[in-house]
PDB file of N, CA and C in Angstrom:
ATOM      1  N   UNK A   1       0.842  -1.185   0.000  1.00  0.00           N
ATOM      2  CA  UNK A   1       0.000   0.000   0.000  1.00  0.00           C
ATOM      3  C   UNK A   1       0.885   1.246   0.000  1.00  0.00           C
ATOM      4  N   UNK A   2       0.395   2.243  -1.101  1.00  0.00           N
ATOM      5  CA  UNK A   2       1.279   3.648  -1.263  1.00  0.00           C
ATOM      6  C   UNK A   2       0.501   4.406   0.454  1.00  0.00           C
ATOM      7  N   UNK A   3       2.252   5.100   1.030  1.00  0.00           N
ATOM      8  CA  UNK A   3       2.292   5.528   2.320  1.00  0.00           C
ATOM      9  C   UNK A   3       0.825   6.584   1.979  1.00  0.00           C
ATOM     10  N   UNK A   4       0.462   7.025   1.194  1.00  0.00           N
ATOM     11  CA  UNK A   4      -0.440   8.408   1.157  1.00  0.00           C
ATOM     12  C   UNK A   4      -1.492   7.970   1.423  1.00  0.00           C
ATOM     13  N   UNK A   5      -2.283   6.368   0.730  1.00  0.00           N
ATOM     14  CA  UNK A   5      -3.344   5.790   1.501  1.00  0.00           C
ATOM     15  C   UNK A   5      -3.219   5.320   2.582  1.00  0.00           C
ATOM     16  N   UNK A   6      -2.046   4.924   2.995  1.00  0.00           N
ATOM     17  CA  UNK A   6      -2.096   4.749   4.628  1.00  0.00           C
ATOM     18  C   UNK A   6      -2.317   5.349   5.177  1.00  0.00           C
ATOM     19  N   UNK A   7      -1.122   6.882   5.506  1.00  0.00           N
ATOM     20  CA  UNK A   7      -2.221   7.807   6.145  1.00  0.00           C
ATOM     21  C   UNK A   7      -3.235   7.989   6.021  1.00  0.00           C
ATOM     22  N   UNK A   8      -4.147   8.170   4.801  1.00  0.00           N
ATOM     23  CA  UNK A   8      -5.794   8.730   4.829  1.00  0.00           C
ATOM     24  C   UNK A   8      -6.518   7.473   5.706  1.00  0.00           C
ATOM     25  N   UNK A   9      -5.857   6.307   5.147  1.00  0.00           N
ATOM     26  CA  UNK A   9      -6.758   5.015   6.215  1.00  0.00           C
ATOM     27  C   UNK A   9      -6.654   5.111   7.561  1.00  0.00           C
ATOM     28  N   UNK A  10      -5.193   5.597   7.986  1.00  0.00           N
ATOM     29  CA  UNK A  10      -5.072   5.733   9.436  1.00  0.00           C
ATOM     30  C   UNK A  10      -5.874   6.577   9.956  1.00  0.00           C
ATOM     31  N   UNK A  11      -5.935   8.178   9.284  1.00  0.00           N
ATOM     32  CA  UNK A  11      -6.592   9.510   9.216  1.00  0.00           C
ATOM     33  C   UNK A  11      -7.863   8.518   9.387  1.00  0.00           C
ATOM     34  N   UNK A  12      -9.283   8.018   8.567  1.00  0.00           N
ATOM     35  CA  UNK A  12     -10.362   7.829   8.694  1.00  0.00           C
ATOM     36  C   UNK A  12     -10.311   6.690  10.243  1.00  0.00           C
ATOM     37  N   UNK A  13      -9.772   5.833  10.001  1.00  0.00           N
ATOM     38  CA  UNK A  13      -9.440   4.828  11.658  1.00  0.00           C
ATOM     39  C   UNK A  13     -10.195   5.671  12.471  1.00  0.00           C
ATOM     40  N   UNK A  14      -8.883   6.478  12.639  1.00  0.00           N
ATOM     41  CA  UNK A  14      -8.669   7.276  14.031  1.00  0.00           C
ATOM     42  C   UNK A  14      -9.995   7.954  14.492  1.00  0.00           C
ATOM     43  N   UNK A  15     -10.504   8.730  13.268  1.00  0.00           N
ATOM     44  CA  UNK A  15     -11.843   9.870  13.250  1.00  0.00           C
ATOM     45  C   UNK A  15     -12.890   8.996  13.912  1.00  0.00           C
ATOM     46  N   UNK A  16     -12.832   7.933  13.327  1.00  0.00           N
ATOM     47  CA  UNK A  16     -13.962   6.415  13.579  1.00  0.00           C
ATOM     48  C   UNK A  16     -13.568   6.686  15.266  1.00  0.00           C
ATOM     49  N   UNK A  17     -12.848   5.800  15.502  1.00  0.00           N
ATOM     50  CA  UNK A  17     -12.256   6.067  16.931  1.00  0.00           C
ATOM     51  C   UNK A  17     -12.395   7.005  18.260  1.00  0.00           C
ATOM     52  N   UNK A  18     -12.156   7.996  17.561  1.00  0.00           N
ATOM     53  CA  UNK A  18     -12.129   9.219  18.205  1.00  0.00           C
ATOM     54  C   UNK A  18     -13.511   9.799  18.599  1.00  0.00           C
ATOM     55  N   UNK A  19     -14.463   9.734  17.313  1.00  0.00           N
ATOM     56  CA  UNK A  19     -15.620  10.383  17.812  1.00  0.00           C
ATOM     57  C   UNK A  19     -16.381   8.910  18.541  1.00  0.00           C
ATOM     58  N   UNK A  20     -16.152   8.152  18.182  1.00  0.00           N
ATOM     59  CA  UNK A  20     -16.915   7.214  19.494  1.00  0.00           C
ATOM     60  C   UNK A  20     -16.772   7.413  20.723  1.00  0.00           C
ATOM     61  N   UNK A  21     -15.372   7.813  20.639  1.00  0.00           N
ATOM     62  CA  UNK A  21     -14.324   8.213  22.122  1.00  0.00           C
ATOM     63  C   UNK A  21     -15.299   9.509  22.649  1.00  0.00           C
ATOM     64  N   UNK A  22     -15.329  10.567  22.127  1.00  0.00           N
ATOM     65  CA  UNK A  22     -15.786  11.749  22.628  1.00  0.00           C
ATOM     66  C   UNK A  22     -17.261  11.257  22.882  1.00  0.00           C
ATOM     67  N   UNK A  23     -18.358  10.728  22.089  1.00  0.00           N
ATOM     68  CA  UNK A  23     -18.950  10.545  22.213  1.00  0.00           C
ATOM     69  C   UNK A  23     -19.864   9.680  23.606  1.00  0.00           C
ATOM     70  N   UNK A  24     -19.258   8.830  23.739  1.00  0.00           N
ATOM     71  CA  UNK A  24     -18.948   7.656  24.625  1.00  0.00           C
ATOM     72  C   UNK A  24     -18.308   8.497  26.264  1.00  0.00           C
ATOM     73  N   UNK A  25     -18.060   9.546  26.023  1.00  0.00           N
ATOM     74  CA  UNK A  25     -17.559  10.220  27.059  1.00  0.00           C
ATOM     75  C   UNK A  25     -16.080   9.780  27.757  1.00  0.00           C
ATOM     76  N   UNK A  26     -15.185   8.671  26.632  1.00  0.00           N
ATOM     77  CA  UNK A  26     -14.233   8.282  27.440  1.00  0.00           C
ATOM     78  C   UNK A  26     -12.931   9.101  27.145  1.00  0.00           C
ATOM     79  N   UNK A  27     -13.177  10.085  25.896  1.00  0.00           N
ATOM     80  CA  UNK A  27     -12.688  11.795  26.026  1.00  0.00           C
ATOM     81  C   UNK A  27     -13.259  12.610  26.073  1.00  0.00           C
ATOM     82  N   UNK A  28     -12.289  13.808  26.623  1.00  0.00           N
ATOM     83  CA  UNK A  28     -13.065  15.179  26.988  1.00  0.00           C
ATOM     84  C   UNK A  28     -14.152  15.649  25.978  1.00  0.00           C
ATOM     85  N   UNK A  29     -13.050  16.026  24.570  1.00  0.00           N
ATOM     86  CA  UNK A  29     -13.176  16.776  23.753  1.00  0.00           C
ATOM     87  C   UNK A  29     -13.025  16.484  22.344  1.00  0.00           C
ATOM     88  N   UNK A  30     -13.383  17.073  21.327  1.00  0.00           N
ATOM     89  CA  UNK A  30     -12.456  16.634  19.638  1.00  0.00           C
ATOM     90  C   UNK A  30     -11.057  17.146  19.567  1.00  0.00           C
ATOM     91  N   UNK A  31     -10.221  16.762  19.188  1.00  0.00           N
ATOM     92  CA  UNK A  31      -8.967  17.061  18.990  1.00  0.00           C
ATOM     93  C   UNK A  31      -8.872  18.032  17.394  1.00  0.00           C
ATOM     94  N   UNK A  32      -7.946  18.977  17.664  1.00  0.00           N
ATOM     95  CA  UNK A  32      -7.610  19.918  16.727  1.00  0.00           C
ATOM     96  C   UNK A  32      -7.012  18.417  15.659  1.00  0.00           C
ATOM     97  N   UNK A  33      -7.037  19.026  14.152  1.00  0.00           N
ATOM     98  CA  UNK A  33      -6.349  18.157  13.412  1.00  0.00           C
ATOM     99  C   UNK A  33      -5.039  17.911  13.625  1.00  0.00           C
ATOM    100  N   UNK A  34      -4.388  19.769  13.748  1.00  0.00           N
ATOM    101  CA  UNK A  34      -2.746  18.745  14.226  1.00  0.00           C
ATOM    102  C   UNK A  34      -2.514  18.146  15.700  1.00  0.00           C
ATOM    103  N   UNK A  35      -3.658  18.165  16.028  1.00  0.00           N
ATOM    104  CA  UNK A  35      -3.094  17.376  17.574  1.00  0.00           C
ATOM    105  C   UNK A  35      -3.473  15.525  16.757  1.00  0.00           C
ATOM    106  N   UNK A  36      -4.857  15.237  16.034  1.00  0.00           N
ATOM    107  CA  UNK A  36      -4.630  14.187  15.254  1.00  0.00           C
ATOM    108  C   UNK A  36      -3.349  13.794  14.434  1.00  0.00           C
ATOM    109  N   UNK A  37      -2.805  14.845  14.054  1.00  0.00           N
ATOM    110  CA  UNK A  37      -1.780  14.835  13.061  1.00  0.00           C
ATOM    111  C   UNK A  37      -0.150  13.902  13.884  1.00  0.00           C
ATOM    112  N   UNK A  38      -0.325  14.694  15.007  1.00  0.00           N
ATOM    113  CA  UNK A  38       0.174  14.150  15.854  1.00  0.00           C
ATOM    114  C   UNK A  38       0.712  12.781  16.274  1.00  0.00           C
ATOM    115  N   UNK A  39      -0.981  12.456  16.635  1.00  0.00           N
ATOM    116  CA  UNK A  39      -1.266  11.256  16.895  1.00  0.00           C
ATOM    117  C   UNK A  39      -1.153  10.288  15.880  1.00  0.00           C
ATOM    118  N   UNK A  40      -0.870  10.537  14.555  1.00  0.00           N
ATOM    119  CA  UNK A  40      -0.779   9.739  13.712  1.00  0.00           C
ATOM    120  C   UNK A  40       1.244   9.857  12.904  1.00  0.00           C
ATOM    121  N   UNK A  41       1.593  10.592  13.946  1.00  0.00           N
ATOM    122  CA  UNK A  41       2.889  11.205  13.569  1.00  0.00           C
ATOM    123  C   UNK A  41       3.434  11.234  12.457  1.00  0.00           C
ATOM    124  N   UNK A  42       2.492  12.259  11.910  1.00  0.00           N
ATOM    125  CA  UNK A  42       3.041  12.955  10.531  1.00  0.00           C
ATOM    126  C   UNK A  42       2.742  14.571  10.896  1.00  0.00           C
ATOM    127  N   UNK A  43       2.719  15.173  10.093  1.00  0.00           N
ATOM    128  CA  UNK A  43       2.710  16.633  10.168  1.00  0.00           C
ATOM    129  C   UNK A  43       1.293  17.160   9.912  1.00  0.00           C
ATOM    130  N   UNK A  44       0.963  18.352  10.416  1.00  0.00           N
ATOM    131  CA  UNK A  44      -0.441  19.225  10.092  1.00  0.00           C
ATOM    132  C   UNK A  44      -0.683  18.844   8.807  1.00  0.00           C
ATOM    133  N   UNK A  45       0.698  19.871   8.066  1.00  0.00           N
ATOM    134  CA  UNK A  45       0.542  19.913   6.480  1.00  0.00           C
ATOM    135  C   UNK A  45       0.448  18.769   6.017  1.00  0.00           C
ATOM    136  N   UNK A  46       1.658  17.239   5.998  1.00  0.00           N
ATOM    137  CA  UNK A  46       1.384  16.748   5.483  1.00  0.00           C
ATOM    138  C   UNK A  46      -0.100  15.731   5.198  1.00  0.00           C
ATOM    139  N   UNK A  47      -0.552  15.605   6.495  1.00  0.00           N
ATOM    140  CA  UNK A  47      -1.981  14.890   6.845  1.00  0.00           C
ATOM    141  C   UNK A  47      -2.590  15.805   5.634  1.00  0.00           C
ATOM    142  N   UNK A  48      -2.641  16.984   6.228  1.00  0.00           N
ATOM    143  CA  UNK A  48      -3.570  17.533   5.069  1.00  0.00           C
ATOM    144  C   UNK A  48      -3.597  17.555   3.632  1.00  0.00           C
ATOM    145  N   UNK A  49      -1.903  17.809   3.079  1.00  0.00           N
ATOM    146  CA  UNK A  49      -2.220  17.857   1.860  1.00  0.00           C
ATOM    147  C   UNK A  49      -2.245  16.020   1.031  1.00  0.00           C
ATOM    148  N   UNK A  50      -2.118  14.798   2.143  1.00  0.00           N
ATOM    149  CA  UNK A  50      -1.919  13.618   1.587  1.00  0.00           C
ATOM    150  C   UNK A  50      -3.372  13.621   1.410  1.00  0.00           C
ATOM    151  N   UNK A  51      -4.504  13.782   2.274  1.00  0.00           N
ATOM    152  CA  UNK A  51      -5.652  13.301   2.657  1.00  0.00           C
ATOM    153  C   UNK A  51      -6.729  14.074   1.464  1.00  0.00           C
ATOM    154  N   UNK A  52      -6.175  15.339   1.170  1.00  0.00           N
ATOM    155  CA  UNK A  52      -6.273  15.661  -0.037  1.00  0.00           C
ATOM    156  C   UNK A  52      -6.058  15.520  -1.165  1.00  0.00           C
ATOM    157  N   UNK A  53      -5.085  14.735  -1.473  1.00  0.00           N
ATOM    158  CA  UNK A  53      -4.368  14.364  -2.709  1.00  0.00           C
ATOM    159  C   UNK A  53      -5.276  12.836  -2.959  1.00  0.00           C
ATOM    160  N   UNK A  54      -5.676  12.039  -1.557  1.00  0.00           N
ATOM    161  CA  UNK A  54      -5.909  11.093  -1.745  1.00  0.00           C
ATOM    162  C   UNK A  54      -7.603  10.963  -1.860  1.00  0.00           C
ATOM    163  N   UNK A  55      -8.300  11.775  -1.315  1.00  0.00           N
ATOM    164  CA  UNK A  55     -10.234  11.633  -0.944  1.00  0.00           C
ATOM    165  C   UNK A  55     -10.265  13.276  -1.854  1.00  0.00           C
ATOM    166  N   UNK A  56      -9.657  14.441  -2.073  1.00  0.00           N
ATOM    167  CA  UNK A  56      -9.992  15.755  -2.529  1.00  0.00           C
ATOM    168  C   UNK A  56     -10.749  16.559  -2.065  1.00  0.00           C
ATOM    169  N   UNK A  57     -10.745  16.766  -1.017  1.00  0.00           N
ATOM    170  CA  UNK A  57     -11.166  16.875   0.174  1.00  0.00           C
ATOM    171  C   UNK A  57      -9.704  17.269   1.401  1.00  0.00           C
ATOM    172  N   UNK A  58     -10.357  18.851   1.861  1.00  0.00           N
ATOM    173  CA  UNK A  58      -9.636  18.947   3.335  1.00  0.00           C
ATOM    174  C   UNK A  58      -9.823  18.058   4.489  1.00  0.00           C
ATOM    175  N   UNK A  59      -9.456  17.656   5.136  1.00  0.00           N
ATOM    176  CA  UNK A  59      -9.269  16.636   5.931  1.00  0.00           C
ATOM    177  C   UNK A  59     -10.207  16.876   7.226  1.00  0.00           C
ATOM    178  N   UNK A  60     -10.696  18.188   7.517  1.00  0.00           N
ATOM    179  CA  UNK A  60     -11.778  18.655   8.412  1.00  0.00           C
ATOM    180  C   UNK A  60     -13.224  18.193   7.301  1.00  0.00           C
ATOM    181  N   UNK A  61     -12.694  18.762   6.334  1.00  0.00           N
ATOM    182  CA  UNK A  61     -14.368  18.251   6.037  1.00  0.00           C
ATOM    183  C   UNK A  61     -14.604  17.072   6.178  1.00  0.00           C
ATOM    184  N   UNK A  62     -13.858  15.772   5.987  1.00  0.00           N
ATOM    185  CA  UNK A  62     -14.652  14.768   6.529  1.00  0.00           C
ATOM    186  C   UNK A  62     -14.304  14.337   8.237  1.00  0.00           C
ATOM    187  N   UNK A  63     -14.007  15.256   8.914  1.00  0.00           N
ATOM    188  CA  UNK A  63     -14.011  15.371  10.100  1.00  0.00           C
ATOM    189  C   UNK A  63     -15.466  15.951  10.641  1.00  0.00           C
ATOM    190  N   UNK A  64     -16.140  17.007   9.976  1.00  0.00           N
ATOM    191  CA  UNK A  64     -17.078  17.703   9.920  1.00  0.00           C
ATOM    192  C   UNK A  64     -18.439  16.810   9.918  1.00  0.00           C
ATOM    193  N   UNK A  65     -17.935  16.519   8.814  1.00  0.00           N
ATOM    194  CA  UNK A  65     -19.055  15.491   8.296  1.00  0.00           C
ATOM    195  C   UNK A  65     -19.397  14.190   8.976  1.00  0.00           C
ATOM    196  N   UNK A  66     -18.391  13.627   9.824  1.00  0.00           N
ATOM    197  CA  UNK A  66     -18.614  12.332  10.583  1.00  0.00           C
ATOM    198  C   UNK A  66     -19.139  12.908  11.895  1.00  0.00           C
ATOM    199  N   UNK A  67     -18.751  14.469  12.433  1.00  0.00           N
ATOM    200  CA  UNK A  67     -19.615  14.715  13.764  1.00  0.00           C
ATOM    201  C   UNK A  67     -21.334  14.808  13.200  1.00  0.00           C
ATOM    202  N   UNK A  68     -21.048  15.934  12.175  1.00  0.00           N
ATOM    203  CA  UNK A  68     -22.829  16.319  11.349  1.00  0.00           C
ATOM    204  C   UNK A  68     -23.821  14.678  11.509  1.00  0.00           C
ATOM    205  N   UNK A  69     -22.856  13.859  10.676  1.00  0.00           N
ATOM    206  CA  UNK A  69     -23.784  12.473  10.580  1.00  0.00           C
ATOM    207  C   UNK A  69     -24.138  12.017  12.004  1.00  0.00           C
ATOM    208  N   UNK A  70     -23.071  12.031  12.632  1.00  0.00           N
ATOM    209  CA  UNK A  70     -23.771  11.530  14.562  1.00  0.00           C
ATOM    210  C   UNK A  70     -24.392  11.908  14.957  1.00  0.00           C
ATOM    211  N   UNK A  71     -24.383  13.745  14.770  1.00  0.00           N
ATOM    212  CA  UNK A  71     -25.522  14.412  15.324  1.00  0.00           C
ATOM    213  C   UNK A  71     -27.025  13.883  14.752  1.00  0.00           C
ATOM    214  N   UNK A  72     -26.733  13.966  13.255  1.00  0.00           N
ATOM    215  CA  UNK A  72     -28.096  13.394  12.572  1.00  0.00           C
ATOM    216  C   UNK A  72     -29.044  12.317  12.946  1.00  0.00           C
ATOM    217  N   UNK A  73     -28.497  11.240  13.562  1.00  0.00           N
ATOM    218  CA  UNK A  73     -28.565  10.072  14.138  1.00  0.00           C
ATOM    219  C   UNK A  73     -29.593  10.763  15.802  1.00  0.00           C
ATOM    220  N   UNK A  74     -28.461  10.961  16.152  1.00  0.00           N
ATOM    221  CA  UNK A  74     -29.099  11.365  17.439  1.00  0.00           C
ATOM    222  C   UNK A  74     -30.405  12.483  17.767  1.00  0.00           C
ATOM    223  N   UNK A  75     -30.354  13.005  16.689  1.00  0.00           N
ATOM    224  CA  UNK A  75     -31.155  14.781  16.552  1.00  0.00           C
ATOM    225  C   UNK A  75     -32.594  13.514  16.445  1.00  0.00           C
ATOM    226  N   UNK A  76     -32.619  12.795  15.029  1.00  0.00           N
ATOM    227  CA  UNK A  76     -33.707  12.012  13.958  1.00  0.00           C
ATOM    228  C   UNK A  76     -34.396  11.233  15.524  1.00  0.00           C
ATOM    229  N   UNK A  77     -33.119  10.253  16.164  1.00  0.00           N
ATOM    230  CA  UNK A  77     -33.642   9.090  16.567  1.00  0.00           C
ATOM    231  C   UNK A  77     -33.669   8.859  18.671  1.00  0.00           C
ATOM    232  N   UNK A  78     -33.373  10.429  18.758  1.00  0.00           N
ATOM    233  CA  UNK A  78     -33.607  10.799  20.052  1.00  0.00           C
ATOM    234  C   UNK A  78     -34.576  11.576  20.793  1.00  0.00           C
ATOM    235  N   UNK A  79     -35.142  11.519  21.852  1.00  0.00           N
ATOM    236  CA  UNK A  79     -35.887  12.651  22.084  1.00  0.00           C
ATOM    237  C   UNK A  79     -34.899  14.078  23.338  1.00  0.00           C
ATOM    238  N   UNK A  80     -34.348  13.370  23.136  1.00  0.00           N
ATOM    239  CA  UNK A  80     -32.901  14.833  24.021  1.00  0.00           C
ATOM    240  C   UNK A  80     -33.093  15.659  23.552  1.00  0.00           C
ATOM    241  N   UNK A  81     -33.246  17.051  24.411  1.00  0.00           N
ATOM    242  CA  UNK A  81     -33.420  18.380  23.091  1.00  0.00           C
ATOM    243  C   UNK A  81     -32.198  18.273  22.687  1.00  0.00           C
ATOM    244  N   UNK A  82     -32.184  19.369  21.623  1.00  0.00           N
ATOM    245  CA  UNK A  82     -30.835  19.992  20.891  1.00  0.00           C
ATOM    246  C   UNK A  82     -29.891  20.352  22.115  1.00  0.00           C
ATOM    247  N   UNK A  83     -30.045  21.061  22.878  1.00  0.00           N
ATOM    248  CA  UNK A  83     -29.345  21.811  24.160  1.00  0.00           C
ATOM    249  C   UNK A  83     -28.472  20.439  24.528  1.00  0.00           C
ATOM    250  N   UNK A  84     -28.814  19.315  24.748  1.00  0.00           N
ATOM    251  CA  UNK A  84     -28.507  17.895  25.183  1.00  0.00           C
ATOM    252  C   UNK A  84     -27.019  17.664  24.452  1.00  0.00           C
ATOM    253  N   UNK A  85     -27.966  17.082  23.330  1.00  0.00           N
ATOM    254  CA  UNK A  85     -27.184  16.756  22.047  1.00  0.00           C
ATOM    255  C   UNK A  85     -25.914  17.423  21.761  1.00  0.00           C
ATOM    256  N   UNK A  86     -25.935  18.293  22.068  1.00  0.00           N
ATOM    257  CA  UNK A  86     -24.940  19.595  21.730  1.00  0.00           C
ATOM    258  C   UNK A  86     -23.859  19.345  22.922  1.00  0.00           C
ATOM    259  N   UNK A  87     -24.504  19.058  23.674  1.00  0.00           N
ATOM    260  CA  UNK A  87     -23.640  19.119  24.769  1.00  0.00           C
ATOM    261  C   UNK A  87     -22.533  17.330  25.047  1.00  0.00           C
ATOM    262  N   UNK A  88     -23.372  16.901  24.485  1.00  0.00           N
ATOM    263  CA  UNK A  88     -22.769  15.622  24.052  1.00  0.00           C
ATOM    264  C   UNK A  88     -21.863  15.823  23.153  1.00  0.00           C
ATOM    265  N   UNK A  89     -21.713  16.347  22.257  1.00  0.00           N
ATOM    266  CA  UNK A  89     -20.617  16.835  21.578  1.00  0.00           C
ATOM    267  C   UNK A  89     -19.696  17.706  21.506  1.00  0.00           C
ATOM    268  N   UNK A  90     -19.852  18.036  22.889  1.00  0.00           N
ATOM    269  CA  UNK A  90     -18.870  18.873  23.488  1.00  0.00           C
ATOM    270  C   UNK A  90     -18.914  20.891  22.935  1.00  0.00           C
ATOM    271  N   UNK A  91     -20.209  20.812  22.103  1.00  0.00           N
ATOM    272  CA  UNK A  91     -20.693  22.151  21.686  1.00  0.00           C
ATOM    273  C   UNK A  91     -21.394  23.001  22.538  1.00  0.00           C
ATOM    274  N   UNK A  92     -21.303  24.401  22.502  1.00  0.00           N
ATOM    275  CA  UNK A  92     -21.906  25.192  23.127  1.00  0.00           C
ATOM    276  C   UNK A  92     -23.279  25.200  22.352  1.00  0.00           C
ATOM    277  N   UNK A  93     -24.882  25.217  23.066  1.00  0.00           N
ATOM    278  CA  UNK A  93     -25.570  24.856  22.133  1.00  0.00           C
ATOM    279  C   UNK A  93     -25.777  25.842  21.063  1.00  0.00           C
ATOM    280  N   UNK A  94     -25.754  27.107  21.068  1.00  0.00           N
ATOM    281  CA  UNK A  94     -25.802  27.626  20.188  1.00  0.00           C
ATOM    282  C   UNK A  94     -24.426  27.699  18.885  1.00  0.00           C
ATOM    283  N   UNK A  95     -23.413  27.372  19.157  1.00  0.00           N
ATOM    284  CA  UNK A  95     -22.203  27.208  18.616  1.00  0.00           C
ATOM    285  C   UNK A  95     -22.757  26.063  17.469  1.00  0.00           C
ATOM    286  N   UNK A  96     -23.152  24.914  18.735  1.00  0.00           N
ATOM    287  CA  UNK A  96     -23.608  23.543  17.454  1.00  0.00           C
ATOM    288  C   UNK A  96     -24.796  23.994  16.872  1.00  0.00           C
ATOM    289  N   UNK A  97     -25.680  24.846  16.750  1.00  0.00           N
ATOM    290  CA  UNK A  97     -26.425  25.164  15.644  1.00  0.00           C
ATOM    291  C   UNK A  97     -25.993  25.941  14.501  1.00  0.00           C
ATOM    292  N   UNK A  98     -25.145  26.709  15.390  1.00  0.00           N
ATOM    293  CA  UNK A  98     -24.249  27.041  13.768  1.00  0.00           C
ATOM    294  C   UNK A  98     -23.641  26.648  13.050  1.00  0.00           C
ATOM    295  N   UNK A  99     -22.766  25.625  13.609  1.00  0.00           N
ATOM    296  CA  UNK A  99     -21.860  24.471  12.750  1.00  0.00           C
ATOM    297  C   UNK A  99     -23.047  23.527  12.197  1.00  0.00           C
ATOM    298  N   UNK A 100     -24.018  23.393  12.644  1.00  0.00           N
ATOM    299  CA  UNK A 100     -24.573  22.192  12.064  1.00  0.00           C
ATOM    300  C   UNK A 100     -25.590  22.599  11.141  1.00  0.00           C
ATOM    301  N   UNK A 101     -25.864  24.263  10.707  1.00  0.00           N
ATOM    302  CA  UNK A 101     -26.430  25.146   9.929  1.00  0.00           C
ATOM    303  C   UNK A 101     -25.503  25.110   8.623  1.00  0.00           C
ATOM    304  N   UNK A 102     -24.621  25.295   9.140  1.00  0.00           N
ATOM    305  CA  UNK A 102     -23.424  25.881   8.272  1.00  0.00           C
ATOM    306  C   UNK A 102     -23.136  24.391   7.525  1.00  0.00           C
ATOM    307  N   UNK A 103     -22.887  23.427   7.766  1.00  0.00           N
ATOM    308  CA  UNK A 103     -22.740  21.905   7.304  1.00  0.00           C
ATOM    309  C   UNK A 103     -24.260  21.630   6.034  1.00  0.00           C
ATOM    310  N   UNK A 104     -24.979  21.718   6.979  1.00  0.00           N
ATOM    311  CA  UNK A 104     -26.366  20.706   6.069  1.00  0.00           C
ATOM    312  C   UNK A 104     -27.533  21.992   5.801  1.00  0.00           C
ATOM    313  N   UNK A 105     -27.345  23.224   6.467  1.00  0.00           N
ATOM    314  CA  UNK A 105     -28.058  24.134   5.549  1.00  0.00           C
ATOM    315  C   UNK A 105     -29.390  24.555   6.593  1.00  0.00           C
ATOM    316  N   UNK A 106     -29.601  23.603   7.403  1.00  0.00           N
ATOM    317  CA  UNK A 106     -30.196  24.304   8.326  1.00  0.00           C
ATOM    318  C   UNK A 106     -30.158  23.588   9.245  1.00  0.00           C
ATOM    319  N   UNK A 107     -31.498  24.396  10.947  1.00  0.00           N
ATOM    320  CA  UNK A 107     -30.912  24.188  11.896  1.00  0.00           C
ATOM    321  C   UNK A 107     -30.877  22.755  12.466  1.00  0.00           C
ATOM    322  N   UNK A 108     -30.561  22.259  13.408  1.00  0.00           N
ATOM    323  CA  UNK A 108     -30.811  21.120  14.039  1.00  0.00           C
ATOM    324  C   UNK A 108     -32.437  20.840  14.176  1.00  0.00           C
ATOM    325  N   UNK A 109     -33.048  21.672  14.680  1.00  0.00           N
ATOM    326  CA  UNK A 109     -34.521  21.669  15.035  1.00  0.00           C
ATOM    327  C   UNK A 109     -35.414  21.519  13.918  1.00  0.00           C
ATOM    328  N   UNK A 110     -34.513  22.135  12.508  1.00  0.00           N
ATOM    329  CA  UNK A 110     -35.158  21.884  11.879  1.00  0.00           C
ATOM    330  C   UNK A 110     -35.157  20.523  10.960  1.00  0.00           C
ATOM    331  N   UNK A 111     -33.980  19.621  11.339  1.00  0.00           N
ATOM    332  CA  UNK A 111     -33.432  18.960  10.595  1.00  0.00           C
ATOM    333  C   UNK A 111     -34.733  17.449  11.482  1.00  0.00           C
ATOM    334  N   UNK A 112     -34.514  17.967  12.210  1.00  0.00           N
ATOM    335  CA  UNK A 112     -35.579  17.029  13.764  1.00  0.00           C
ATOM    336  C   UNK A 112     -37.022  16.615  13.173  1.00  0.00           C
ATOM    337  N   UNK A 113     -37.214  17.986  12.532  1.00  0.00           N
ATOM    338  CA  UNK A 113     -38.691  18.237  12.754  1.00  0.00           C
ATOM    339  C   UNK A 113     -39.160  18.016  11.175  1.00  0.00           C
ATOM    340  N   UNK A 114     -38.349  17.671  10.197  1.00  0.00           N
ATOM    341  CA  UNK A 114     -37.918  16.749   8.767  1.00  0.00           C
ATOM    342  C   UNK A 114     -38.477  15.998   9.067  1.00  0.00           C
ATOM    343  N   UNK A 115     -36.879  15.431   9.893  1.00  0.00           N
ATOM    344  CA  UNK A 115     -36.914  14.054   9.693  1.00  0.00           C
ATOM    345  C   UNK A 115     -38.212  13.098  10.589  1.00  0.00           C
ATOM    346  N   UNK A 116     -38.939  13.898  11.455  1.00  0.00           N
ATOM    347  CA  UNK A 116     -40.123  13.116  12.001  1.00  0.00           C
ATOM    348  C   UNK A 116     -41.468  12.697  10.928  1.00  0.00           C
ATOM    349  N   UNK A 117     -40.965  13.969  10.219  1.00  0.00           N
ATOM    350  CA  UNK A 117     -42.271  14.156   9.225  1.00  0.00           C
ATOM    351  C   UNK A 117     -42.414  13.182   8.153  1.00  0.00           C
ATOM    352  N   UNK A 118     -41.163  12.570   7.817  1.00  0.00           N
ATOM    353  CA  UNK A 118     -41.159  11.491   6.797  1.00  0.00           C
ATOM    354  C   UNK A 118     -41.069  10.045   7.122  1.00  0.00           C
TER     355      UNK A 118
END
């Protein structure tokens, strides 16, 4: 295997990993990418520009995208308010409505109140 898909495989592993971890409460918080970068001991840049070279894609966006999808899960198939949820993910709740606005286009509440409807 070329080293550039390794990292991105290690890179996706870890994300897998990690947000179960945060999730699961058996870490605090999400880790900055270069603290991942770190952890996978390669560099900020290089994580980034391999993970790019390899998916085309910045390496947060599918960082982004694997918290967005958990939330989705939990928002659809929970009755926790948003305030909850948010807080499970280590977001301030209004913070995670903006990130999770800014991701899928609108709010959590509204994404809730979709997905009940169908």
């Amino acid at each position: 295997m070329k080293r550039s898909k390794e990292i991105t495989s290690q890179y996706f592993a870890f994300l897998e990993k990690h947000i179960d971890d945060v999730l699961s409460g058996t870490v605090p918080e999400f880790m900055e990418l270069n603290e991942i970068a770190g952890q996978l001991a390669v560099s900020h840049k290089h994580l980034t520009d391999t993970v790019k070279k390899e998916k085309g894609q910045h390496p947060c966006h599918f960082y982004d995208e694997k918290i967005i999808n958990e939330a989705k899960i939990r928002i659809a198939n929970s009755d926790q308010s948003i305030a909850e949820i948010a807080r499970v993910f280590t977001y301030d709740p209004s913070n995670f409505s903006k990130f999770f606005k800014k991701i899928t286009g609108i709010t959590p509440g509204e994404f809730r109140k979709n997905s009940r409807q169908e």
